[in-house]
Every structure is written in C-alpha cells, then in structure tokens.
C-alpha atoms as a PDB file:
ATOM      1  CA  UNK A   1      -1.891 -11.200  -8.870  1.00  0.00           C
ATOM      2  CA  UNK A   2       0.415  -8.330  -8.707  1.00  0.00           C
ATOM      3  CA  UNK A   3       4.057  -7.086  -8.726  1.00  0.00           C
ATOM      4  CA  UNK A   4       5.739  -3.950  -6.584  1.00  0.00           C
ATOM      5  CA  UNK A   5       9.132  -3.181  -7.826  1.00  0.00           C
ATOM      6  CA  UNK A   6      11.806   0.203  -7.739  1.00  0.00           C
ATOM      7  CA  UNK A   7      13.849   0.274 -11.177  1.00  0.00           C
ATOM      8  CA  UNK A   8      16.123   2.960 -12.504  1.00  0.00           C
ATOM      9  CA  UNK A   9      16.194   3.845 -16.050  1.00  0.00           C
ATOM     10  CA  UNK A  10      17.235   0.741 -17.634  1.00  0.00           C
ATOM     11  CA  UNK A  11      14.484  -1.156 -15.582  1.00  0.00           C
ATOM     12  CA  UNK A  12      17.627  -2.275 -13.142  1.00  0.00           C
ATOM     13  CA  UNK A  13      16.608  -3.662  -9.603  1.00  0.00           C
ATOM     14  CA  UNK A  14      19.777  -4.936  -7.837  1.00  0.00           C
ATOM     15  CA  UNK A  15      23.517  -5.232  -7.519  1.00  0.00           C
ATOM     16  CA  UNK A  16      25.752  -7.823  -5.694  1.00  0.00           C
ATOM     17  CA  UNK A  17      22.363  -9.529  -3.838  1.00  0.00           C
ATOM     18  CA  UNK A  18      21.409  -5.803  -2.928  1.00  0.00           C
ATOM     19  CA  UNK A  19      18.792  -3.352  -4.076  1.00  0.00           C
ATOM     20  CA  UNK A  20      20.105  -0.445  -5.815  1.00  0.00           C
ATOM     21  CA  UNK A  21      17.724   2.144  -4.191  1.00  0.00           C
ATOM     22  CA  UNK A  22      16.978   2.526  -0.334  1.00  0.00           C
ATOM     23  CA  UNK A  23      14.269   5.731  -0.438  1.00  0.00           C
ATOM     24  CA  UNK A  24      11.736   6.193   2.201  1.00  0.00           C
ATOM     25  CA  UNK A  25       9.104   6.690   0.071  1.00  0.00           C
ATOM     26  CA  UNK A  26       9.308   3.538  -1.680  1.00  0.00           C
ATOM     27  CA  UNK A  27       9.374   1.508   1.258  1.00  0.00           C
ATOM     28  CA  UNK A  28       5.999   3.224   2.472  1.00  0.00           C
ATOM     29  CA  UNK A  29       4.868   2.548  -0.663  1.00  0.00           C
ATOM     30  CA  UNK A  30       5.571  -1.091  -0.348  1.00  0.00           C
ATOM     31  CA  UNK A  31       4.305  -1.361   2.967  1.00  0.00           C
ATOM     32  CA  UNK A  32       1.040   0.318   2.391  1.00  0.00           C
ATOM     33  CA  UNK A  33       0.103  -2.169  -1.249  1.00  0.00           C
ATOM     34  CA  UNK A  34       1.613  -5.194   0.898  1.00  0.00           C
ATOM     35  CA  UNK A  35       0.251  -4.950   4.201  1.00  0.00           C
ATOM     36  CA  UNK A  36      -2.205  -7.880   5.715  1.00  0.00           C
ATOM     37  CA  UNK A  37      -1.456  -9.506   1.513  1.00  0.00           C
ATOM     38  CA  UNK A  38       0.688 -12.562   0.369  1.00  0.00           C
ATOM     39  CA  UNK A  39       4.039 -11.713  -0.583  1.00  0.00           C
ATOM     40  CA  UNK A  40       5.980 -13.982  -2.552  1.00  0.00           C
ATOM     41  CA  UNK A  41       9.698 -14.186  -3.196  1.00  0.00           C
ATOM     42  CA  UNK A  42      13.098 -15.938  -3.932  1.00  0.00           C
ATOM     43  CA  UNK A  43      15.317 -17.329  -1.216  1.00  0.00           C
ATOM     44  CA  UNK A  44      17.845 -14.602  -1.851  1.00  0.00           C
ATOM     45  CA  UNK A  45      15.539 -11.704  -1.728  1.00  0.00           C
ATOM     46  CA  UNK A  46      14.148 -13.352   2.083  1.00  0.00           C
ATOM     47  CA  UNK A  47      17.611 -13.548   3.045  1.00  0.00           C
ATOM     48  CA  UNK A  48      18.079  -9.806   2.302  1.00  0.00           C
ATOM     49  CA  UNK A  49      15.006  -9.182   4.268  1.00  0.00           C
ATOM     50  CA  UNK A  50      16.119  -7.189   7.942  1.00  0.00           C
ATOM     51  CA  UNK A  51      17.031  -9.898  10.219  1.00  0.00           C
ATOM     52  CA  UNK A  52      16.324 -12.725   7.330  1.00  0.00           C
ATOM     53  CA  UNK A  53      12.614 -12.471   9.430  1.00  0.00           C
ATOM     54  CA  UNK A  54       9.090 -12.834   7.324  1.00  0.00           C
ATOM     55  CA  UNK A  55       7.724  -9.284   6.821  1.00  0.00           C
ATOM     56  CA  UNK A  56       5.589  -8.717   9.469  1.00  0.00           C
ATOM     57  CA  UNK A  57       1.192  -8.387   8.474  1.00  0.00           C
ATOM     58  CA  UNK A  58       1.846 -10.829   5.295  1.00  0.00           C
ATOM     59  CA  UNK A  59       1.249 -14.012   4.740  1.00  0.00           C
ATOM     60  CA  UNK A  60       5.514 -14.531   3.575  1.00  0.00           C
ATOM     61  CA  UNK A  61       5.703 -17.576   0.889  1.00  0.00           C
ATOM     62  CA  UNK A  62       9.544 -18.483  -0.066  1.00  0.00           C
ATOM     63  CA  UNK A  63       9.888 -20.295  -3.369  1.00  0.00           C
ATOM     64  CA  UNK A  64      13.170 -22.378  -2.143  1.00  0.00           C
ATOM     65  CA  UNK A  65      14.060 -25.679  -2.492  1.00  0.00           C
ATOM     66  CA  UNK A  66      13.917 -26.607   1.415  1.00  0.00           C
ATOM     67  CA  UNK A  67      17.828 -27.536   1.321  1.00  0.00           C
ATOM     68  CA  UNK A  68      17.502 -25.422   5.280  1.00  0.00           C
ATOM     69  CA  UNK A  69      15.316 -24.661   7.454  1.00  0.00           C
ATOM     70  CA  UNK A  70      13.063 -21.453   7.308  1.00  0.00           C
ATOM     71  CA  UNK A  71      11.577 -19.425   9.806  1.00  0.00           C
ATOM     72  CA  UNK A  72       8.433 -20.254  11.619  1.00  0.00           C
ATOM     73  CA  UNK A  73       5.269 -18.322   9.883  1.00  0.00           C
ATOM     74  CA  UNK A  74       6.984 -18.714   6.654  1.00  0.00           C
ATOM     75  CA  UNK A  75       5.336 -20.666   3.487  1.00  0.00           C
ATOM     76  CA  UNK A  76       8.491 -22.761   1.414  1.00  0.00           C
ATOM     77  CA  UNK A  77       7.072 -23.504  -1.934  1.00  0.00           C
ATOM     78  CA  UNK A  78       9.732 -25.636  -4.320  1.00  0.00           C
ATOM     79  CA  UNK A  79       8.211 -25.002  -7.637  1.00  0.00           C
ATOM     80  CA  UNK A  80       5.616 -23.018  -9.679  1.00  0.00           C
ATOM     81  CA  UNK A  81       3.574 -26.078  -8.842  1.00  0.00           C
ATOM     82  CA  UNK A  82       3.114 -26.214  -5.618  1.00  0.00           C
ATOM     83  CA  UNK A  83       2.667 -22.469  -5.875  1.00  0.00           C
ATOM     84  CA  UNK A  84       0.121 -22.261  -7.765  1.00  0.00           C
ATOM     85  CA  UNK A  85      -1.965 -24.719  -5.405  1.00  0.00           C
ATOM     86  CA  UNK A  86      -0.449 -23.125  -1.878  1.00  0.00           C
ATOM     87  CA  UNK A  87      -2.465 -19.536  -3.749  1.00  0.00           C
ATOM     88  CA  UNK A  88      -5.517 -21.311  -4.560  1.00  0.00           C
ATOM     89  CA  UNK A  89      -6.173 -20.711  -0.821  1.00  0.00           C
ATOM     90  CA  UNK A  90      -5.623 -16.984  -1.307  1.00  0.00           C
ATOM     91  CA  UNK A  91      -7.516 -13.923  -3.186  1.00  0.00           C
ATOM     92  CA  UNK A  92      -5.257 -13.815  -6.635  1.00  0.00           C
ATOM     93  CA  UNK A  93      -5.910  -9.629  -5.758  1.00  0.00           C
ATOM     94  CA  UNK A  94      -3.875  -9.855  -2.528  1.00  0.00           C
ATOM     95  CA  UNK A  95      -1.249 -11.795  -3.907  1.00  0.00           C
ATOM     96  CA  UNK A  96       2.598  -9.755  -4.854  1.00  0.00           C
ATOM     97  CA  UNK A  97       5.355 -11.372  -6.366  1.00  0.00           C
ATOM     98  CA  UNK A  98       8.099  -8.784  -4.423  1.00  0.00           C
ATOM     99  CA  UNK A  99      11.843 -10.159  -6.160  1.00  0.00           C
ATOM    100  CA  UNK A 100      14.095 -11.248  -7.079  1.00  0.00           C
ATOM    101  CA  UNK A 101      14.852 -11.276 -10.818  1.00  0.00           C
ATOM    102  CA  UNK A 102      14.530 -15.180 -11.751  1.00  0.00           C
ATOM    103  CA  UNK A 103      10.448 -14.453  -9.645  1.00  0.00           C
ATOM    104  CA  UNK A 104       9.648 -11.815 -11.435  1.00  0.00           C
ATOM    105  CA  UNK A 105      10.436 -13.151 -14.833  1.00  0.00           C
ATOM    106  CA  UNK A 106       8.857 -16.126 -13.811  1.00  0.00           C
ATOM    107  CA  UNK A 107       5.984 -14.586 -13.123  1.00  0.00           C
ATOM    108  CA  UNK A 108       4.746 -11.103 -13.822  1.00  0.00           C
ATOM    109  CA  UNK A 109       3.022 -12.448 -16.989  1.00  0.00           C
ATOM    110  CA  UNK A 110       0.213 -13.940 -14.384  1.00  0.00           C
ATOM    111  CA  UNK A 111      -0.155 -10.574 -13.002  1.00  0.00           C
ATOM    112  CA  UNK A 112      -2.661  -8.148 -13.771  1.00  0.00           C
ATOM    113  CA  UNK A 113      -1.083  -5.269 -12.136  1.00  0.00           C
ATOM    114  CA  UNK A 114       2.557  -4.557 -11.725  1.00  0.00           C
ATOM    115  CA  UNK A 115       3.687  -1.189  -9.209  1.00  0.00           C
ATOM    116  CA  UNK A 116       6.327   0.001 -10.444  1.00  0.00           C
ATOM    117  CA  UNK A 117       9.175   2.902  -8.626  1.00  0.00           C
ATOM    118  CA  UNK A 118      10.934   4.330 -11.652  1.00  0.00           C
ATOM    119  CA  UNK A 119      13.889   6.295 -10.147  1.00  0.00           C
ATOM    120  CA  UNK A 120      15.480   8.735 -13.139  1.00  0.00           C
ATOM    121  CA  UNK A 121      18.952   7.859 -12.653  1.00  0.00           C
ATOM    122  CA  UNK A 122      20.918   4.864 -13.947  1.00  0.00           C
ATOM    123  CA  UNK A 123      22.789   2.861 -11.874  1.00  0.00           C
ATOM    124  CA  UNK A 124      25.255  -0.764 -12.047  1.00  0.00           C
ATOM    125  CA  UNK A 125      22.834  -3.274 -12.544  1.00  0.00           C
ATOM    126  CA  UNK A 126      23.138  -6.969 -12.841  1.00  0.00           C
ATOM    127  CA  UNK A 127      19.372  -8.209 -11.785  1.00  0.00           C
ATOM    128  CA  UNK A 128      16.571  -6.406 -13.699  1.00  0.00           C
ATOM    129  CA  UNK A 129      13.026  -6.325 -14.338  1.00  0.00           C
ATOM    130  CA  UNK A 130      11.195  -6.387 -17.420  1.00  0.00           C
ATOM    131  CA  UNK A 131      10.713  -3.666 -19.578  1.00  0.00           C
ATOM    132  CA  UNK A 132       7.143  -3.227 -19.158  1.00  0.00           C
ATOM    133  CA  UNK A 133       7.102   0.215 -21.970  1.00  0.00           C
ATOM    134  CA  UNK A 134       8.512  -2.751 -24.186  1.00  0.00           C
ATOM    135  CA  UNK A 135       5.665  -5.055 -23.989  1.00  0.00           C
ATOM    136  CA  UNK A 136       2.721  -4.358 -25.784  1.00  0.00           C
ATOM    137  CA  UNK A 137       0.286  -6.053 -23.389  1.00  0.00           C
ATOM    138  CA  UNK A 138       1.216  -3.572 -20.736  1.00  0.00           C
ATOM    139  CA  UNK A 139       0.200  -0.539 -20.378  1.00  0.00           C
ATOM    140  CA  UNK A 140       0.502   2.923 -17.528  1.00  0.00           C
ATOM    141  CA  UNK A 141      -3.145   3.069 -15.853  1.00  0.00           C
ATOM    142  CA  UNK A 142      -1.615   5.993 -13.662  1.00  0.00           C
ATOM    143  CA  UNK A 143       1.628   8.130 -12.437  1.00  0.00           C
ATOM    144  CA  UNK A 144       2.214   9.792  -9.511  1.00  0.00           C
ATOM    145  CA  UNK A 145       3.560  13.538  -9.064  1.00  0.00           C
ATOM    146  CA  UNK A 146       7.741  13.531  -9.288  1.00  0.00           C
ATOM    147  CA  UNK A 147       8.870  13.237  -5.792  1.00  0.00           C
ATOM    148  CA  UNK A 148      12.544  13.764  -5.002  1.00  0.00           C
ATOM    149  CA  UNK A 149      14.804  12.210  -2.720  1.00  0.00           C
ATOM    150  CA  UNK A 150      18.298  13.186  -2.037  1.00  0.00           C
ATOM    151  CA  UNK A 151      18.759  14.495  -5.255  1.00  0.00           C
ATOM    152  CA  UNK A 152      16.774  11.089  -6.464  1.00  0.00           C
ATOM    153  CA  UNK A 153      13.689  12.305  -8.777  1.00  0.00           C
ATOM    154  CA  UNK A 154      11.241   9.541  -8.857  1.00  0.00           C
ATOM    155  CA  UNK A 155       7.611   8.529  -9.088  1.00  0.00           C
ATOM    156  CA  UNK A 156       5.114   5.388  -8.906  1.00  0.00           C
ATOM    157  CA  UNK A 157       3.913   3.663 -11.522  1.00  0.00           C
ATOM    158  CA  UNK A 158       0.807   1.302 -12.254  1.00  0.00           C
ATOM    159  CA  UNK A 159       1.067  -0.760 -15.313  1.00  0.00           C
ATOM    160  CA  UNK A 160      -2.044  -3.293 -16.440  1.00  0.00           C
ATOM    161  CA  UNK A 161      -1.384  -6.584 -18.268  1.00  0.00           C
ATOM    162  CA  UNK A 162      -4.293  -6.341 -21.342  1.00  0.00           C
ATOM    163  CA  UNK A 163      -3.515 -10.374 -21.173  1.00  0.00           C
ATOM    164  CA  UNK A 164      -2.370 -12.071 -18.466  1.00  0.00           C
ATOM    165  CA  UNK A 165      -1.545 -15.711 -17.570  1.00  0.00           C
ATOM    166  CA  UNK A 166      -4.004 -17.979 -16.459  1.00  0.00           C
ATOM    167  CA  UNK A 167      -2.821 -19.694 -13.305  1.00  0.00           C
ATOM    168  CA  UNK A 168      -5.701 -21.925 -12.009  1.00  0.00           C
ATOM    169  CA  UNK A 169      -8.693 -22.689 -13.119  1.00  0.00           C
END
C-alpha cells in the first residue's frame, strides 16, 4: 500500500477542511500514481473532492460511518476492519491512502511507499502528516529536480517504510 501527499515545511497538509497548496504539478502528479488504482480516504477529504463526486479511473473507498448516503460507484467502509477485507480483493501495490489527517495516521505505517510534495514554504496548519525524516523506518528512495510554481519551490518525494504493517495475511 501507498500514500500521495503535498506538505510544507512543517509536514502541514490542510487548513479549515482545505488543502493548503493548489499547484498544477501536484495534481498531475496525483493523477498520474492514482489513475485506474484504489484510493482511499476520510469522509471530509470526499466531501472536498470537486462536486463531492468519486475521482474518476479509481476504484473510490470512503471510510465513513454510513450516517448518509454516498454516491453510486463509491466503496463506504466503517472501520479498519472492514477495510482491510474490502482490499483483500485488491493488489496491496495499487492501493493509496489520499487524506485526511486521522487516514493517514491511521495508516501510513501499512504502507510501503509514501509520495510525498514537499513545498519550501510554511504555511497555517491545523491537519498534518507525519514526519517521515523523523522516523527511522523511513527513508528518501528518490527526489525530483526543484520545480517552481508561482514563486512556490517544490519537489516530489518517495519515502520507503524498512518495516511496514502487516495488514492481512
């Protein structure tokens, strides 16, 4: 399994319910590692999806409690549980865990691979990410060139979990 996240400096990822970076080459980014995988998220981060509509060539799983109605072509999962068993039907290399916070912490310790935008700039922040340079299991595999936008330097990431999780047997 795998993660795809933008952070600035202090491994921030949103602000009031919305992401703190909107930059065209992140979102080609995401669409290229997602496309035709399983992308699983919180209710909140769906919601903030455009039009509150599954993203379109992924298989869209919602870890939500079913309190309302989703969209048709959407998966609603209720707990790591019956998450785990809904992925069994899946290849654990095409799976992304794509926000919020509370997912990713959940988690990113199952992943092997984590994608990460770091954007050098630091911005209001209450919804993070872990700090993957903290951890000693994880590690950079590779770094893309600097690439600027509107003033914004970042680049992509790959980290590798040395040890992750084991989800299913």
């Amino acid at each position: 399994m795998k993660a795809i996240v933008a952070v600035d400096e202090n491994w921030g990822i949103g602000q009031d319910g919305k992401l703190l970076f909107t930059i065209p080459a992140d979102m080609a980014f995401f669409k290229e590692k997602t496309q035709g995988k399983v992308v699983v998220m919180g209710y909140f981060t769906f919601v903030d999806l455009p039009g509150s509509k599954p993203l379109k060539n992924r298989t869209n799983i919602v870890l939500y409690d079913g309190s309302a109605p989703l969209p048709e072509g959407v998966i609603a999962c209720g707990s790591s549980a019956q998450l785990f068993e809904v992925l069994r039907d899946y290849d654990s290399d095409d799976v992304f865990f794509i926000g919020g916070q509370a997912v990713y912490e959940q988690f990113f310790e199952y992943c092997t691979t984590v994608f990460v935008t770091k954007i050098k700039t630091k911005r209001p922040a209450d919804r993070h990410f872990p700090n993957l340079d903290a951890l000693p299991q994880w590690s950079v595999s590779s770094v893309s060139e600097q690439q600027e936008h509107e003033g914004l330097q970042f680049a992509f990431y790959e980290y590798t979990n040395r040890t992750p999780g084991i989800w299913h047997s």
